[in-house]
C-alpha atoms as a PDB file:
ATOM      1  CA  UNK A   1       0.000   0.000   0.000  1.00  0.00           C
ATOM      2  CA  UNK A   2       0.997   3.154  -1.132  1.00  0.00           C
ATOM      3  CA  UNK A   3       1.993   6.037   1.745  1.00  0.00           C
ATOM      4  CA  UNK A   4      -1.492   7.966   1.798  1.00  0.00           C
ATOM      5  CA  UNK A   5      -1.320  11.488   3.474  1.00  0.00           C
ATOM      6  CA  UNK A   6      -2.984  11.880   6.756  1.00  0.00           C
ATOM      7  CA  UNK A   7      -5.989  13.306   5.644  1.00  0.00           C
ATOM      8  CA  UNK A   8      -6.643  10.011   3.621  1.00  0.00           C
ATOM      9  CA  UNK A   9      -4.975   8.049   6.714  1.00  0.00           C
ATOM     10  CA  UNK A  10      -7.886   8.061   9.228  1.00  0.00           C
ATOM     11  CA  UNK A  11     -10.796   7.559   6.886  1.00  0.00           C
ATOM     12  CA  UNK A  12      -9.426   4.575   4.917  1.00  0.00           C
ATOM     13  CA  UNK A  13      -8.563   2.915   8.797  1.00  0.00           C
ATOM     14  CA  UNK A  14     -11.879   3.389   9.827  1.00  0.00           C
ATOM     15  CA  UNK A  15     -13.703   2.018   6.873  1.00  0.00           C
ATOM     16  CA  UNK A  16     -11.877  -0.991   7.335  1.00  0.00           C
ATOM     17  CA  UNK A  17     -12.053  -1.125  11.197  1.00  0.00           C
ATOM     18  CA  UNK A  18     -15.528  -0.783  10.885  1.00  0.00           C
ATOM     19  CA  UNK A  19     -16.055  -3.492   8.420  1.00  0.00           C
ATOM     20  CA  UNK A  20     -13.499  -5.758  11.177  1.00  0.00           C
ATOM     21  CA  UNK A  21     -15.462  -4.453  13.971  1.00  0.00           C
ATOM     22  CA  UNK A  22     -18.453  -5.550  12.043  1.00  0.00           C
ATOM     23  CA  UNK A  23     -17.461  -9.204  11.225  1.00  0.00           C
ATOM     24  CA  UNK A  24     -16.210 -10.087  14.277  1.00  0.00           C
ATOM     25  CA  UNK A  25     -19.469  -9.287  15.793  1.00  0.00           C
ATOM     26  CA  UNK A  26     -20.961 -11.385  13.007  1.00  0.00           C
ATOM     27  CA  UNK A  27     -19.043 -14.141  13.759  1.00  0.00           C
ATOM     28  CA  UNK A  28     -19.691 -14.149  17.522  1.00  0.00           C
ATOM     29  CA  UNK A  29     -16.531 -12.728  18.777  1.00  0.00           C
ATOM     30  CA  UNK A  30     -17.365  -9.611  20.881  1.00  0.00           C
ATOM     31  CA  UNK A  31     -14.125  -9.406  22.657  1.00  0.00           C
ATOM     32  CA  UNK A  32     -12.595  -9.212  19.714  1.00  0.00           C
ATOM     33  CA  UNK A  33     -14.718  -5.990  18.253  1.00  0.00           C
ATOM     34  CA  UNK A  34     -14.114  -4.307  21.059  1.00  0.00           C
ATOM     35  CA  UNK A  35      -9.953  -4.944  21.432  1.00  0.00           C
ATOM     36  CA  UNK A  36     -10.374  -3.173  17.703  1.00  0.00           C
ATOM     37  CA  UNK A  37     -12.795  -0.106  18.908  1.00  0.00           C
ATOM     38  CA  UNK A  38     -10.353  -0.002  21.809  1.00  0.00           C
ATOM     39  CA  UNK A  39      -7.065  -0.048  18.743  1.00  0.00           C
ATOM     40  CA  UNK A  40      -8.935   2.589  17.043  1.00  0.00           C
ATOM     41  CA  UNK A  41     -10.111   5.099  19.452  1.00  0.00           C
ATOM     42  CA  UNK A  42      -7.217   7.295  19.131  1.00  0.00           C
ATOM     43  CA  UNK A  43      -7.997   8.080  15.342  1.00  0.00           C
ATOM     44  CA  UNK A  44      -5.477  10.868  14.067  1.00  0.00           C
ATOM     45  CA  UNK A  45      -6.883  14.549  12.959  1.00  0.00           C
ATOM     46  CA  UNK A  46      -5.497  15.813  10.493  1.00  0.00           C
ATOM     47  CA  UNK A  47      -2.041  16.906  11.238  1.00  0.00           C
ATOM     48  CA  UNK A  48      -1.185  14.950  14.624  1.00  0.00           C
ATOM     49  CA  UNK A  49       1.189  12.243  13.720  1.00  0.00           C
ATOM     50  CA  UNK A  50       1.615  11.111  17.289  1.00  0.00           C
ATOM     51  CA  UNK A  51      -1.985  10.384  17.295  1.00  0.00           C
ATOM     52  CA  UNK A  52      -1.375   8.363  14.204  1.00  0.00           C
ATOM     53  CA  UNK A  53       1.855   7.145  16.101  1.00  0.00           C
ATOM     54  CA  UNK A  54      -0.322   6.046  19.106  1.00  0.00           C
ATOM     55  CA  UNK A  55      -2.907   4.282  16.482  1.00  0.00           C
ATOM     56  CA  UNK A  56      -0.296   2.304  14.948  1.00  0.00           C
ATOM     57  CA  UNK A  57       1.116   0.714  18.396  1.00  0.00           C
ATOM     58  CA  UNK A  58      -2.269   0.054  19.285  1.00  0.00           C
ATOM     59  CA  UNK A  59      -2.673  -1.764  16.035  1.00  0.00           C
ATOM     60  CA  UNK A  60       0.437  -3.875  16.118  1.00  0.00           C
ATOM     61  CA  UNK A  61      -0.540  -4.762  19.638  1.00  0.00           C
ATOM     62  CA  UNK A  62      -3.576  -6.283  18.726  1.00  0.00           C
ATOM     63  CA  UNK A  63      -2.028  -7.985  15.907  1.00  0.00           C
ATOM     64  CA  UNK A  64       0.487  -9.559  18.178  1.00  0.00           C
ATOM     65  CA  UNK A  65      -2.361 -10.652  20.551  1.00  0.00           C
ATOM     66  CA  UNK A  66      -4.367 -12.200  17.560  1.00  0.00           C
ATOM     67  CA  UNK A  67      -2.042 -13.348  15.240  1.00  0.00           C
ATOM     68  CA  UNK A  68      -4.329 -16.053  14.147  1.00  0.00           C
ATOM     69  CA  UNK A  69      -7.479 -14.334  13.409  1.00  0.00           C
ATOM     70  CA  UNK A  70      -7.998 -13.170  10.178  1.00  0.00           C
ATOM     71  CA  UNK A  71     -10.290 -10.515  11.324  1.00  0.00           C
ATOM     72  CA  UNK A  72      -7.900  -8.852  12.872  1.00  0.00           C
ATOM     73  CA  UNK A  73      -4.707  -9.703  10.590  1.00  0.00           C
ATOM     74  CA  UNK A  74      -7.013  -7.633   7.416  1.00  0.00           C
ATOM     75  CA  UNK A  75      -5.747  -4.483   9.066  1.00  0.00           C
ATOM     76  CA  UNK A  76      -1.904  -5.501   9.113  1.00  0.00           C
ATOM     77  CA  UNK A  77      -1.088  -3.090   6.288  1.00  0.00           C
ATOM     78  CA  UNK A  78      -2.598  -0.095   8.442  1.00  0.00           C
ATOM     79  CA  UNK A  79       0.047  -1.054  11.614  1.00  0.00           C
ATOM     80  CA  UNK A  80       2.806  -0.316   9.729  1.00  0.00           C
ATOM     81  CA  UNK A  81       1.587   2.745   7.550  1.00  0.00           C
END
């Protein structure tokens, strides 16, 4: 994936948390939707990279913790944006 500017950052990570959020509540895994609300809830504005620093822990965190659900693995490429 191609470096996207800030601005283009945030919404593109929250489509697809949503749509993770979404399945794993589908599928009957509630803990994990809400260790991926919790990844998320520090979404960057526009212009505050630590924010977007802070995101991206939080992502490879939960990656680490669930690094054999495919829910969760979908948003890989954000972790390391």
């Amino acid at each position: 994936m191609d470096k996207l500017p800030l601005s283009q950052y945030a919404p593109g990570l929250a489509r697809d948390g949503f749509i993770a959020i979404r399945a794993a509540l589908k599928r009957g895994k509630p803990d994990i939707a809400l260790d991926i609300a919790e990844a998320l809830h520090n979404m960057p504005d526009e212009g505050n990279y630590f924010q977007k620093e802070l995101t991206m822990a939080a992502l490879r965190e939960l990656l680490e913790r669930y690094p054999d659900e495919p829910i969760v693995q979908q948003l890989n490429s954000w972790a390391e944006y």
